[in-house]
Protein backbone atom coordinates (compact mmCIF):
# COMPACT_ATOMS: atom_id res chain seq x y z
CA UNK A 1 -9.66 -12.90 -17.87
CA UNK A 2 -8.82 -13.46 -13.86
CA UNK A 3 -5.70 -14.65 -15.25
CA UNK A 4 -4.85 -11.84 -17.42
CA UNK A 5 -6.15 -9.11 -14.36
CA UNK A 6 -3.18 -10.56 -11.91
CA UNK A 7 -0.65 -11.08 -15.10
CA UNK A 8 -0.63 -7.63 -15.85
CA UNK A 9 -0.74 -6.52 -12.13
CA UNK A 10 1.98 -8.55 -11.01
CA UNK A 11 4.27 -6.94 -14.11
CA UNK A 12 7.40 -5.34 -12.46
CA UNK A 13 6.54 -1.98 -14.66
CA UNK A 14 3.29 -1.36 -13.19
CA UNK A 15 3.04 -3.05 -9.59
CA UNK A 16 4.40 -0.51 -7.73
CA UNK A 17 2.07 2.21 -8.69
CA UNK A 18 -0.89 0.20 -8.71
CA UNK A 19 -0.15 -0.87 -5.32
CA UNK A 20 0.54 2.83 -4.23
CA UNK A 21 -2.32 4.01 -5.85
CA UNK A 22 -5.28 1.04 -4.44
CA UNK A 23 -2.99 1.67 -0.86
CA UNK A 24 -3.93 5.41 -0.95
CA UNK A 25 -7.34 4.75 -2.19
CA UNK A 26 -7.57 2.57 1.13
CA UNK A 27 -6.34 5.43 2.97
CA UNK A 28 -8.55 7.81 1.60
CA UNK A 29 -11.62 5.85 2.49
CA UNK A 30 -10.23 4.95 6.13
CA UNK A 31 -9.68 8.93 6.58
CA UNK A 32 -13.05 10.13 5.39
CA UNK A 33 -14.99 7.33 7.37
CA UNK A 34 -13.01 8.05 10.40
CA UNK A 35 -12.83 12.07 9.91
CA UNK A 36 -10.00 12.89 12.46
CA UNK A 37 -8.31 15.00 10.33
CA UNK A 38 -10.10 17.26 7.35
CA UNK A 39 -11.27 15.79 4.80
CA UNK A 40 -9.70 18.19 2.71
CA UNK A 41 -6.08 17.75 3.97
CA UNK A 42 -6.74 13.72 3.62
CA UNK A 43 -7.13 14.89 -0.04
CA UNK A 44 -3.90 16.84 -0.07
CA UNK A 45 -2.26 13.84 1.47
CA UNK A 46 -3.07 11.80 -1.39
CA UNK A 47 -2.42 14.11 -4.14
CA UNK A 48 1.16 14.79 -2.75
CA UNK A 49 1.76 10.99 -1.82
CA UNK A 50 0.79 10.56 -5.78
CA UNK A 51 3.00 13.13 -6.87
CA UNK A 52 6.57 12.36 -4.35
CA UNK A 53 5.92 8.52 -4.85
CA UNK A 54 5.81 9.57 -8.77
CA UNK A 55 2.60 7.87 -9.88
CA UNK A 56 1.61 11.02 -11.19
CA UNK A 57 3.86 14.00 -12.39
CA UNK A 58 3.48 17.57 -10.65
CA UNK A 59 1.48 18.65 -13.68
CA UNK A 60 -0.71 15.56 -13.49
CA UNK A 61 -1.14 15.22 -9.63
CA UNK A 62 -2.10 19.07 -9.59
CA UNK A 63 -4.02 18.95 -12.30
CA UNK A 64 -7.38 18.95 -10.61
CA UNK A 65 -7.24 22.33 -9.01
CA UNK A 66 -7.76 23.88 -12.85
CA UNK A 67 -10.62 21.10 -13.33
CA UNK A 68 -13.76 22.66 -15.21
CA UNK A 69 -15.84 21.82 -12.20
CA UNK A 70 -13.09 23.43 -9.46
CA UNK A 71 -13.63 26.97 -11.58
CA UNK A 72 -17.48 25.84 -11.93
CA UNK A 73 -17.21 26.10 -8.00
CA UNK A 74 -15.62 28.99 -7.29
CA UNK A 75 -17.25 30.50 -9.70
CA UNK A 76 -20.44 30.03 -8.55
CA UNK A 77 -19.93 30.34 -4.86
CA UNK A 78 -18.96 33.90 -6.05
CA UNK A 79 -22.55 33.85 -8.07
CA UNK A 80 -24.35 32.38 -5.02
CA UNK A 81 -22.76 34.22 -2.30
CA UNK A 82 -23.89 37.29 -4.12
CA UNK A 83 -27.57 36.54 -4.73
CA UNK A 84 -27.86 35.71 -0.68
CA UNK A 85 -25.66 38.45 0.33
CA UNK A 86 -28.11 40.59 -1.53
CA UNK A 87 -31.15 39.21 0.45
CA UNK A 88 -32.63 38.28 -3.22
CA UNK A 89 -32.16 34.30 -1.70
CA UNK A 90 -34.61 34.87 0.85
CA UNK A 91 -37.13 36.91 -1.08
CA UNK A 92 -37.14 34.36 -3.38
CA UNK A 93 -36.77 31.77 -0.61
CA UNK A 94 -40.45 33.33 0.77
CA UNK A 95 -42.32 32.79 -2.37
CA UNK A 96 -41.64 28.84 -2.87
CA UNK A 97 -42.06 28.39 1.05
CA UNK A 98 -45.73 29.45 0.22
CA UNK A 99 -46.27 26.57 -1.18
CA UNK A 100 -44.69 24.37 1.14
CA UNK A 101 -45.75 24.70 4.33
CA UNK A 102 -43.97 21.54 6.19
CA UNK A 103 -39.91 21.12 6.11
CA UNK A 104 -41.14 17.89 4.49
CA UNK A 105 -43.30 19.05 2.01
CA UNK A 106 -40.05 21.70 1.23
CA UNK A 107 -37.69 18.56 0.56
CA UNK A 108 -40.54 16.94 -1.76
CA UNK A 109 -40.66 20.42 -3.44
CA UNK A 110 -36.87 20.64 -3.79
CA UNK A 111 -36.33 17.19 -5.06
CA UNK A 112 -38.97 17.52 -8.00
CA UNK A 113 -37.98 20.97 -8.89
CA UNK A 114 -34.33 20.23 -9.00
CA UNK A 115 -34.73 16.49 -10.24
CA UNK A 116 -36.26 17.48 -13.53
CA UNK A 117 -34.38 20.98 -14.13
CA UNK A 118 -30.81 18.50 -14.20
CA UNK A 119 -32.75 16.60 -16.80
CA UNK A 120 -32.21 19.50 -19.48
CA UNK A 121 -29.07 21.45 -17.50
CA UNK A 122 -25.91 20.18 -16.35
CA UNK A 123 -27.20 18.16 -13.04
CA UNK A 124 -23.77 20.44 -11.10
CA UNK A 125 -24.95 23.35 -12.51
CA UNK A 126 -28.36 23.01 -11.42
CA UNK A 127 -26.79 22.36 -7.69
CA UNK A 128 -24.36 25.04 -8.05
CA UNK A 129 -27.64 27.85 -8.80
CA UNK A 130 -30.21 26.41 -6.74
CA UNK A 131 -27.83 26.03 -3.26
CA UNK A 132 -28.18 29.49 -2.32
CA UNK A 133 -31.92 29.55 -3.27
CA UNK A 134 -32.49 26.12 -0.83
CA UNK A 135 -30.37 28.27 1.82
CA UNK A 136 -32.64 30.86 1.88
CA UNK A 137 -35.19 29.44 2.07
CA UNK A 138 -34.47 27.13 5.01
CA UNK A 139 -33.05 31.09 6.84
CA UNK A 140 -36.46 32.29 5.63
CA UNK A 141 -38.59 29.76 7.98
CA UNK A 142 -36.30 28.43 10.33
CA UNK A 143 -36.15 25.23 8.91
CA UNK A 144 -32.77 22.83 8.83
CA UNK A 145 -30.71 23.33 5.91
CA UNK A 146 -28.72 20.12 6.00
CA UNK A 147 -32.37 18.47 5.43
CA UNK A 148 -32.56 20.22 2.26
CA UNK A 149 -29.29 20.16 1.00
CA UNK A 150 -28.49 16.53 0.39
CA UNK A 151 -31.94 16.00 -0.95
CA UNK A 152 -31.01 18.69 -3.62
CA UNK A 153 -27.63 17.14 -4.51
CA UNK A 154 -29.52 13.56 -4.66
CA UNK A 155 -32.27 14.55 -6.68
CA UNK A 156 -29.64 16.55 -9.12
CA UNK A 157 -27.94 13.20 -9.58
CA UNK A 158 -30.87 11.29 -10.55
CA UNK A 159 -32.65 13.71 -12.90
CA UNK A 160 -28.91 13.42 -14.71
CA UNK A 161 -30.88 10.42 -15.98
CA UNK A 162 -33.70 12.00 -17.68
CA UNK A 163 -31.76 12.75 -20.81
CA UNK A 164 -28.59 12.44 -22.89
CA UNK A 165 -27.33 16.00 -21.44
CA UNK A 166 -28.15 16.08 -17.66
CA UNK A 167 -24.99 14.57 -17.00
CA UNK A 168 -21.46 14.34 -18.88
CA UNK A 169 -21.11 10.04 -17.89
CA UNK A 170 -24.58 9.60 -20.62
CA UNK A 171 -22.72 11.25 -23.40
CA UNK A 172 -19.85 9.40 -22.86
CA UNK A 173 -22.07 5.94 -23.05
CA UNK A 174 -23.63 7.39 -26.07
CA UNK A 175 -19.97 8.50 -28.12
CA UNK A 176 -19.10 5.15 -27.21
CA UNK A 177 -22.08 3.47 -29.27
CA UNK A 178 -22.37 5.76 -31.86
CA UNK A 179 -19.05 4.70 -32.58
CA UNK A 180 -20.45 1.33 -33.08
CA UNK A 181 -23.25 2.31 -35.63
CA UNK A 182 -25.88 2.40 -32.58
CA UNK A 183 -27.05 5.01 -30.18
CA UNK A 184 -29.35 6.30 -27.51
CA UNK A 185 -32.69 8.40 -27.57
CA UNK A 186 -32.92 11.84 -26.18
CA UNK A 187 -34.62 10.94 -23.25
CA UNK A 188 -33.84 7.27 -23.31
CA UNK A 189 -32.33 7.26 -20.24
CA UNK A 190 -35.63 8.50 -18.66
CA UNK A 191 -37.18 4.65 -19.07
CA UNK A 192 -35.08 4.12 -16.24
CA UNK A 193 -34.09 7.58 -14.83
CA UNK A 194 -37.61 8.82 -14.14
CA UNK A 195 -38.37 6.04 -12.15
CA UNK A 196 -35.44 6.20 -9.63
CA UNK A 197 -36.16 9.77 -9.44
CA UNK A 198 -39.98 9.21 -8.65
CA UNK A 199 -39.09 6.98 -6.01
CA UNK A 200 -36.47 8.66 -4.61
CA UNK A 201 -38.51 11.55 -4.53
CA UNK A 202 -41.27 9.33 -2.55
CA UNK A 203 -38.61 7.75 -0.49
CA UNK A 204 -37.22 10.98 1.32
CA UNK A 205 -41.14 12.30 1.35
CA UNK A 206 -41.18 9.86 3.34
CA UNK A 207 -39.33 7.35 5.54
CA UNK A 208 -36.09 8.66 4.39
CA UNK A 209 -36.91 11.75 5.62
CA UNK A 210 -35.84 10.49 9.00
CA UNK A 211 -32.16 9.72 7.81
CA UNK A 212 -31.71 13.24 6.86
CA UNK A 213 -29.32 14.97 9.07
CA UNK A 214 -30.18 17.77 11.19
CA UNK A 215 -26.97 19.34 11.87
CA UNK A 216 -26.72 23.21 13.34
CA UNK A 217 -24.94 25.98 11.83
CA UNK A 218 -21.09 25.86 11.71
CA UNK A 219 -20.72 29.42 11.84
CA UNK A 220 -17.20 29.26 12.96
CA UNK A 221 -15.89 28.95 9.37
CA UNK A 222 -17.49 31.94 8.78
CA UNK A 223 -19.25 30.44 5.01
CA UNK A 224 -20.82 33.27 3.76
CA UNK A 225 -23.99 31.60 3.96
CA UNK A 226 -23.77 31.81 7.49
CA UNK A 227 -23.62 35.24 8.10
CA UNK A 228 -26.82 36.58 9.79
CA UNK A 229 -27.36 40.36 7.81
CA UNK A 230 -29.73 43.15 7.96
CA UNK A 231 -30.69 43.43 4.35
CA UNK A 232 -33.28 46.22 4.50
CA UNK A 233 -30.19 48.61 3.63
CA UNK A 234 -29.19 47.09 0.33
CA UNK A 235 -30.14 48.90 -2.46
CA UNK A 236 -32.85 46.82 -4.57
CA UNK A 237 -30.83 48.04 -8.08
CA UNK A 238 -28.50 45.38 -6.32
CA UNK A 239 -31.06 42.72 -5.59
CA UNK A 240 -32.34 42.10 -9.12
CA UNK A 241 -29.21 42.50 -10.58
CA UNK A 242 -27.76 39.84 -8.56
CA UNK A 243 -31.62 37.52 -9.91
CA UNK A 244 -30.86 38.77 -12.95
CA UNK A 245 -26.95 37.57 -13.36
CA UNK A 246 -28.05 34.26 -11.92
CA UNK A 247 -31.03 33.95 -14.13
CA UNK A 248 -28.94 35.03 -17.34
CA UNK A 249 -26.17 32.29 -16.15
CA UNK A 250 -28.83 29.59 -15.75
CA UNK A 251 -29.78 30.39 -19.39
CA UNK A 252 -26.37 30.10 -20.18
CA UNK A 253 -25.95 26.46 -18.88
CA UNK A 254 -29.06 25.34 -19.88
CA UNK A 255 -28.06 26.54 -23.82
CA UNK A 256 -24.55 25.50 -23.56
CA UNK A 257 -24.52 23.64 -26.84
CA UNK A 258 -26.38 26.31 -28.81
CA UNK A 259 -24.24 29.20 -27.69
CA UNK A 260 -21.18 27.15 -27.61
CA UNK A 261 -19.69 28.44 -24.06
CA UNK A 262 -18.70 25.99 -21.49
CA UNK A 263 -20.39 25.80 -18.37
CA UNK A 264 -17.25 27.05 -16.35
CA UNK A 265 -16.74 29.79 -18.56
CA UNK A 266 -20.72 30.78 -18.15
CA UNK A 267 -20.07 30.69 -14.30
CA UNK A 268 -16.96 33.07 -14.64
CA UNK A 269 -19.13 35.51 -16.91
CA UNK A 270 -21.87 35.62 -14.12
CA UNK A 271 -19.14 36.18 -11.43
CA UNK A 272 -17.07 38.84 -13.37
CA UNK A 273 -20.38 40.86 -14.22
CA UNK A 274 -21.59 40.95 -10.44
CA UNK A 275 -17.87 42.66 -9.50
CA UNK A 276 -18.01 45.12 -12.10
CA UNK A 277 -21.63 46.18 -11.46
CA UNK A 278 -20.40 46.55 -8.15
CA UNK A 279 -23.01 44.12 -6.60
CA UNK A 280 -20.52 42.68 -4.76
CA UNK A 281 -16.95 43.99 -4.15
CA UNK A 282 -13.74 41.78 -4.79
CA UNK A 283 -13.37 41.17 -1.26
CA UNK A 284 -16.88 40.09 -0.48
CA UNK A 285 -16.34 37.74 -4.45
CA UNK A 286 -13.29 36.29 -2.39
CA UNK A 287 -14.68 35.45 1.22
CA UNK A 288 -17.49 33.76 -0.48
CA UNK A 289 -15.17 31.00 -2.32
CA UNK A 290 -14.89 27.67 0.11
CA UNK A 291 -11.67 26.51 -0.06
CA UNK A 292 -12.35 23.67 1.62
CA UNK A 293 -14.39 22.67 -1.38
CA UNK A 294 -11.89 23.22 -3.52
CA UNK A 295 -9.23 21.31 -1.87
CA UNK A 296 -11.05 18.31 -1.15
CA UNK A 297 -12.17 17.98 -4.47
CA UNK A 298 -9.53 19.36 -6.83
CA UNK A 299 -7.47 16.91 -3.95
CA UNK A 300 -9.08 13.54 -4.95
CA UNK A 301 -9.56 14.42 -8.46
CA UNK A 302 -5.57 13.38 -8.47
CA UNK A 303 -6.83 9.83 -6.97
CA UNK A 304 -8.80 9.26 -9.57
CA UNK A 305 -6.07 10.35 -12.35
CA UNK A 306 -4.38 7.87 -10.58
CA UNK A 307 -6.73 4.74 -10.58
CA UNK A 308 -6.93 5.57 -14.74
CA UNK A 309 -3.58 6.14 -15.03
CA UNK A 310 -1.93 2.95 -13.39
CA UNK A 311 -4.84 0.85 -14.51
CA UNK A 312 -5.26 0.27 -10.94
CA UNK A 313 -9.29 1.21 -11.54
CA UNK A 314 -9.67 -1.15 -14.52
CA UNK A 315 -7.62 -4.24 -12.71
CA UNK A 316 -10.37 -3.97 -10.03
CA UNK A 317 -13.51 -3.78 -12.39
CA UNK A 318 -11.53 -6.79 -14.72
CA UNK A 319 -10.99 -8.95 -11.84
CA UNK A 320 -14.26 -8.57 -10.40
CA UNK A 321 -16.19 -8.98 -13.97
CA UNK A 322 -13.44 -11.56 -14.57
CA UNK A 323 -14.58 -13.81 -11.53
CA UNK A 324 -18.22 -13.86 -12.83
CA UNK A 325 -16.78 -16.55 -15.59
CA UNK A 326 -17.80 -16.56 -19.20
CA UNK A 327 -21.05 -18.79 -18.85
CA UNK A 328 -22.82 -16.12 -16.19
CA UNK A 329 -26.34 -15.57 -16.36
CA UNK A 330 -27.34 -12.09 -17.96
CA UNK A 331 -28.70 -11.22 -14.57
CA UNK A 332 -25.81 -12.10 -12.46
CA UNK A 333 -23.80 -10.05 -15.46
CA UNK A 334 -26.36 -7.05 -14.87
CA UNK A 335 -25.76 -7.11 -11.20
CA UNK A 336 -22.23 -7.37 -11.13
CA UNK A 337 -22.01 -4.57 -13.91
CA UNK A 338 -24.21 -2.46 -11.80
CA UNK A 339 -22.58 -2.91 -8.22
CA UNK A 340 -19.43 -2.02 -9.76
CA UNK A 341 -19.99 1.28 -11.06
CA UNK A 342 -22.16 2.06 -7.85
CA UNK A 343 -19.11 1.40 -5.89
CA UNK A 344 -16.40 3.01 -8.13
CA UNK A 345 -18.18 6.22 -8.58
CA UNK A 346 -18.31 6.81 -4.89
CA UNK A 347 -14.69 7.12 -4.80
CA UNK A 348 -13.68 8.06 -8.37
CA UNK A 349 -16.65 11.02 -9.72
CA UNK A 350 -19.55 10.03 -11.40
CA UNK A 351 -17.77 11.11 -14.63
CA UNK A 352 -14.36 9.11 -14.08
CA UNK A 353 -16.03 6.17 -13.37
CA UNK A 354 -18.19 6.20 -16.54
CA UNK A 355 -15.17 6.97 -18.43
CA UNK A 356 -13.18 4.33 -17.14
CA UNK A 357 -15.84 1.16 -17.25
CA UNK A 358 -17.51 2.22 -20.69
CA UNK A 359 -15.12 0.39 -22.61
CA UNK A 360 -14.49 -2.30 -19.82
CA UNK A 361 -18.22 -2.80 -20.30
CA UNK A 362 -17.77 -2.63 -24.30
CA UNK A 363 -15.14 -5.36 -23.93
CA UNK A 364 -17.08 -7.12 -21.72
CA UNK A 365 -20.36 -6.93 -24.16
CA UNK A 366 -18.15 -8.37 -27.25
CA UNK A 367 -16.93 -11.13 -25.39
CA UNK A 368 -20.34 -12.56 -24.00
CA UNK A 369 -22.66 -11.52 -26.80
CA UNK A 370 -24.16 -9.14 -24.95
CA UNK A 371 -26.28 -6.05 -25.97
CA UNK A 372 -24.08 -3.17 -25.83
CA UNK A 373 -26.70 -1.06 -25.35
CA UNK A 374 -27.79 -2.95 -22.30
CA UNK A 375 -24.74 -3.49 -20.75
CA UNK A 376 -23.62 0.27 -20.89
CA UNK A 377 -27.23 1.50 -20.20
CA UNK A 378 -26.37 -0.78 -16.37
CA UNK A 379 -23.05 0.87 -16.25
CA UNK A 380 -24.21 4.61 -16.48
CA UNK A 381 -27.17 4.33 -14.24
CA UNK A 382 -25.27 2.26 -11.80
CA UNK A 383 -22.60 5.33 -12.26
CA UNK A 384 -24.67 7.73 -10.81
CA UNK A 385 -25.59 6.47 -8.06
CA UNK A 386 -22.86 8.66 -5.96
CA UNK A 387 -25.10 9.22 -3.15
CA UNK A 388 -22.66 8.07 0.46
CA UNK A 389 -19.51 9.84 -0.02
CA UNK A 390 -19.06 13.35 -0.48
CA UNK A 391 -16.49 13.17 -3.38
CA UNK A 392 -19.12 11.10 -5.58
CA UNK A 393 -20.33 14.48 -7.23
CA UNK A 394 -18.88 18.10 -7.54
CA UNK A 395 -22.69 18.50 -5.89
CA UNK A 396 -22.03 16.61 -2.88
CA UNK A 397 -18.73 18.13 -2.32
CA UNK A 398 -20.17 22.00 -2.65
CA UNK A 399 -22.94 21.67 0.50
CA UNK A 400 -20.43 19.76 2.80
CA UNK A 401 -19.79 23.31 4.16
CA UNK A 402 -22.85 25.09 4.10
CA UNK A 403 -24.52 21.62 6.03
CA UNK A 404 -22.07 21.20 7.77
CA UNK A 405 -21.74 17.55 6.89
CA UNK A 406 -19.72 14.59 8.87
CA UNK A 407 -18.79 11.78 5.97
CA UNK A 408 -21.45 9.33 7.83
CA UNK A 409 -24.32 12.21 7.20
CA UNK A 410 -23.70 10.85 3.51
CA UNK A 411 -23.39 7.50 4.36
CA UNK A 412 -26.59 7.00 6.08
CA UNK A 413 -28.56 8.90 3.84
CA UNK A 414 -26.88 7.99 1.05
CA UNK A 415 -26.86 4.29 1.22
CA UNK A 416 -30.76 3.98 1.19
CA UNK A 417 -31.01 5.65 -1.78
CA UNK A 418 -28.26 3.68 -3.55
CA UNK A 419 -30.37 0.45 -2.65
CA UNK A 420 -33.71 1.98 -3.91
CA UNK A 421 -32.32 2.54 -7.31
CA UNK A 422 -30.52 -0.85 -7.37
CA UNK A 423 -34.06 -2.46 -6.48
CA UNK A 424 -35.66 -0.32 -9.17
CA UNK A 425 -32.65 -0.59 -11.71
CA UNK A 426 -32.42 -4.15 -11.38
CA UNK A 427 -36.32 -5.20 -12.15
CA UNK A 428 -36.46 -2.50 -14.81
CA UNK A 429 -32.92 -2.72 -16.78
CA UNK A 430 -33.42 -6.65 -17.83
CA UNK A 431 -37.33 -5.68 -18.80
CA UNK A 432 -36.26 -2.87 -21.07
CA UNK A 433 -32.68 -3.43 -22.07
CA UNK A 434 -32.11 -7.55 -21.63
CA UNK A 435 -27.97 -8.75 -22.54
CA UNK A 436 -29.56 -10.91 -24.77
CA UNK A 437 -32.87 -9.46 -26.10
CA UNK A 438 -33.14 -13.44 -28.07
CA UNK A 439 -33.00 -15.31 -24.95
């Protein structure tokens, strides 16, 4: 197989823009560790270095800026910004505070509440709707938001694990199997989901909570979250309309299937409604949309186009699965399998990465022996583990602003976490799902 890897990279047709393409990843990473220019404009970098150096077409390198998720943001920063420009974020910011009195006991609080909500909803959507709630809160008692955001984005990623909806990378796994005859439970995922979730839960109750950032306000910006507002003169008619929209859009995600809308489109509904009821007016809609957001993301959603593209991704996870040898031992297998998508999804989404090392995995499960089952239930949970980069999620990309979040916030609170679930992957994944369940 290590053979084959560097056979096909060293072709004349594809060298070049697998070499262009693992170059700008190298970039990318250099630029966001080292942060001397936005993050956002590394992004742009890339995507036009793709584009000029013609790895990707115009259509292709651009292509990320009409991503589902990209409208899913602006579409509910216009959602958000209305429900705290409204005040409604704080009022309902006071009510969950009563039962948390400590900042502590508030991240606990967050984590399980938004940890098993992603379980049943789309684990960005569940981000996306709660973010302004979190916000308010933390303006409500004075506590530090960028100690509650991340722990929302992290605990959104690992309730994704609770079933085969929370996130998109589980139903990917599971079209993949069913296409062999075989197939995932509803909650399967949960056996090892739950778990990671408990203890990352326990974790950042505890002495994680010390790697959380406490970074001030960036009002310069001027995020709409940011804006300090009397809202005693805001007509309640406009309060619960604004709970209302976002309660009716939740619903919406949360019955995506049944009513057949996508989530994006759900988000737009919500955001059109609050400009015609004249909650919010079109300017106020605008001025709440982070560009910044939308550039770094919709920016190194080209990257990962590219890495799929050029098969400059699946070179990487070949040569590296390639170097374990056929003879490995089902555990050095699972680990290898595992580390790989941890890595990859840092730098490629969550979703991109499943997409791209399901059938790697497949392959790789055919050619051992090994349970496919196993081998893509490692891959998926290893997947979402996009906890130290900011690009790993749509989630982890929307709070950069509003935290005001330095790449290194998400390394060093990230990385923890991505260790905890490896510990707790690795001694449950060969217990439940062994490669070879007759060995």
């Amino acid at each position: 197989m290590i053979l084959d890897t560097i056979s096909y990279i060293t072709k004349g047709e594809v060298m070049n823009p697998i070499i262009i393409t693992l170059g700008l990843l190298i970039f990318a990473i250099a630029m966001f560790v080292w942060e001397k220019i936005p993050l956002g404009v590394t992004s742009m970098i890339v995507c036009i270095a793709l584009v000029v150096t013609k790895v990707l077409t115009v259509s292709e390198g651009f292509s990320g800026f009409v991503d589902s998720n990209v409208i899913l943001f602006v579409a509910m920063f216009i959602v958000g910004g209305a429900f705290f420009e409204t005040g409604m974020a704080n009022q309902v910011g006071g009510l969950v505070t009563k039962f948390a009195k400590s900042e502590r006991q508030l991240v606990v609080a967050v984590m399980v509440i938004v940890g098993l909500m992603s379980g049943l909803l789309s684990n960005t959507g569940t981000a996306a709707v709660l973010i302004p709630v979190v916000i308010g809160i933390s303006s409500k008692k004075g506590f530090s938001r960028s100690k509650l955001l991340l722990p929302l984005v992290f605990a959104a990623a690992m309730g994704g694990n609770l079933s085969l909806i929370g996130a998109p990378g589980n139903l990917i796994a599971q079209s993949a199997l069913q296409e062999m005859g075989l197939g995932y439970g509803f909650f399967e995922y949960a056996k090892v989901g739950l778990p990671i979730l408990v203890c990352g839960i326990l974790f950042y109750g505890t002495i994680g909570y010390k790697l959380l950032p406490d970074n001030p306000i960036n009002t310069k910006d001027g995020c709409i979250y940011d804006k300090e507002k009397d809202f005693s003169n805001v007509p309640k008619w406009k309060q619960y309309t604004s709970l209302v929209i976002l309660v009716l859009t939740i619903l919406g995600m949360i019955f995506e299937k049944q009513i057949g809308i996508k989530l994006a489109v759900t988000g737009c509904i919500g955001a059109l409604a609050l400009i015609l009821s004249g909650v919010i007016s079109e300017r106020e809609a605008l001025s709440s949309i982070d560009l910044k957001t939308i550039f770094l993301f919709g920016g190194t959603l080209a990257l990962a186009k590219a890495l799929q593209k050029t098969g400059a991704g699946a070179a990487i996870a070949n040569f590296v699965i390639g170097s374990l040898g056929t003879n490995a031992s089902p555990f050095v297998l699972l680990v290898a399998v595992f580390i790989l998508s941890a890595v990859l999804t840092n730098f490629m989404s969550n979703t991109a990465t499943t997409a791209l090392l399901v059938p790697i995995s497949l392959s790789i499960a055919s050619a051992m022996g090994a349970d496919p089952r196993a081998v893509l239930m490692a891959t998926v949970i290893g997947g979402s583990c996009a906890y130290a980069t900011p690009i790993g999620m749509p989630a982890n990309t929307m709070v950069m602003s509003a935290g005001n979040f330095k790449f290194k916030d998400y390394v060093k609170a990230g990385l923890p976490l991505i260790l905890v679930a490896t510990i707790v992957s690795l001694v449950l994944l060969p217990i439940l799902y062994p490669f070879y369940p007759s060995v």
